[in-house]
Protein backbone atom coordinates (compact mmCIF):
# COMPACT_ATOMS: atom_id res chain seq x y z
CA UNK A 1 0.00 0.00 0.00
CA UNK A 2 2.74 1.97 0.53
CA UNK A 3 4.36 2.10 -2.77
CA UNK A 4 0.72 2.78 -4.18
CA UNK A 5 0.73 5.77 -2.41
CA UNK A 6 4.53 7.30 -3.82
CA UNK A 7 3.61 6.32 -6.83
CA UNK A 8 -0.46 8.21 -6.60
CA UNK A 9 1.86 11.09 -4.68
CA UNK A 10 4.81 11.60 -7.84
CA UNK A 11 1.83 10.76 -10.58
CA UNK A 12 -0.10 13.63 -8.75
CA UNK A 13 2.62 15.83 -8.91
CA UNK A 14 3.25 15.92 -12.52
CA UNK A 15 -0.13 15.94 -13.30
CA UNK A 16 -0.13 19.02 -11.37
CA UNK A 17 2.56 20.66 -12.58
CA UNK A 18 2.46 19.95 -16.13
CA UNK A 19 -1.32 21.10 -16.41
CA UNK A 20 -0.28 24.55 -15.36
CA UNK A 21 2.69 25.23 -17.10
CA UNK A 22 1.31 23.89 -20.14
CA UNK A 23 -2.16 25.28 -19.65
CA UNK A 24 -1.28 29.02 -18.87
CA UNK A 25 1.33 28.62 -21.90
CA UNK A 26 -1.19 27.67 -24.46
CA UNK A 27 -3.30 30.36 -22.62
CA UNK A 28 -0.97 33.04 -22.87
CA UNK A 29 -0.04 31.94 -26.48
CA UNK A 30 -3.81 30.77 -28.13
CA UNK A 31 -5.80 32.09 -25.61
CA UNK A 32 -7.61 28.41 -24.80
CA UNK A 33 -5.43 25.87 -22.37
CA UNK A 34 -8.28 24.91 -19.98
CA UNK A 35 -8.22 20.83 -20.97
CA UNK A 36 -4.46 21.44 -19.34
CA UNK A 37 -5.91 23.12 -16.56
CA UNK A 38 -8.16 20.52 -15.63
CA UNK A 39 -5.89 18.59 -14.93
CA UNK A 40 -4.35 20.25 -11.86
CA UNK A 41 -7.74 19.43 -9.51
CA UNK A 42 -6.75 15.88 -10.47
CA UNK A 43 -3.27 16.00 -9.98
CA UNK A 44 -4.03 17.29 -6.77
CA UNK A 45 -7.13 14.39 -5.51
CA UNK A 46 -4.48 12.07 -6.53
CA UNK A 47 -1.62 13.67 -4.46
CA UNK A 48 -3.48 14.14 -1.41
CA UNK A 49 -4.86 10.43 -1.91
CA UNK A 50 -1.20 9.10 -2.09
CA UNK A 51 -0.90 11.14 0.93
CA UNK A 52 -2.86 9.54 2.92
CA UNK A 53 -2.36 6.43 1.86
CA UNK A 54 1.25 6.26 2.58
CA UNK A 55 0.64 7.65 6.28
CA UNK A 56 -2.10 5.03 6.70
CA UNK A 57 0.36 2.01 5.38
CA UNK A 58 2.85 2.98 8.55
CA UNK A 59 0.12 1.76 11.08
């Protein structure tokens, strides 16, 4: 469970931060980048759900 949970955390974190460097590039450049964008809530459900899941794996 615990290597579920670094793996949700770093898959989390580059969903995160490739949505919005993409997304605010094609939005500064074409003026439409929000199927990047919505990426970052998931990025971050997934982060906070490897999160948890590693601190519950240590019990």
């Amino acid at each position: 469970m615990h290597k579920l949970g670094v793996i949700s955390v770093l898959l989390g974190l580059v969903l995160s931060i490739v949505g919005l460097i993409v997304g605010f590039a094609l939005m500064i450049s074409r003026g439409t980048g929000m199927e990047w964008l919505n990426l970052v809530p998931i990025g971050f459900v997934l982060l906070l759900l490897g999160v948890t899941m590693t601190q519950l794996s240590k019990k």
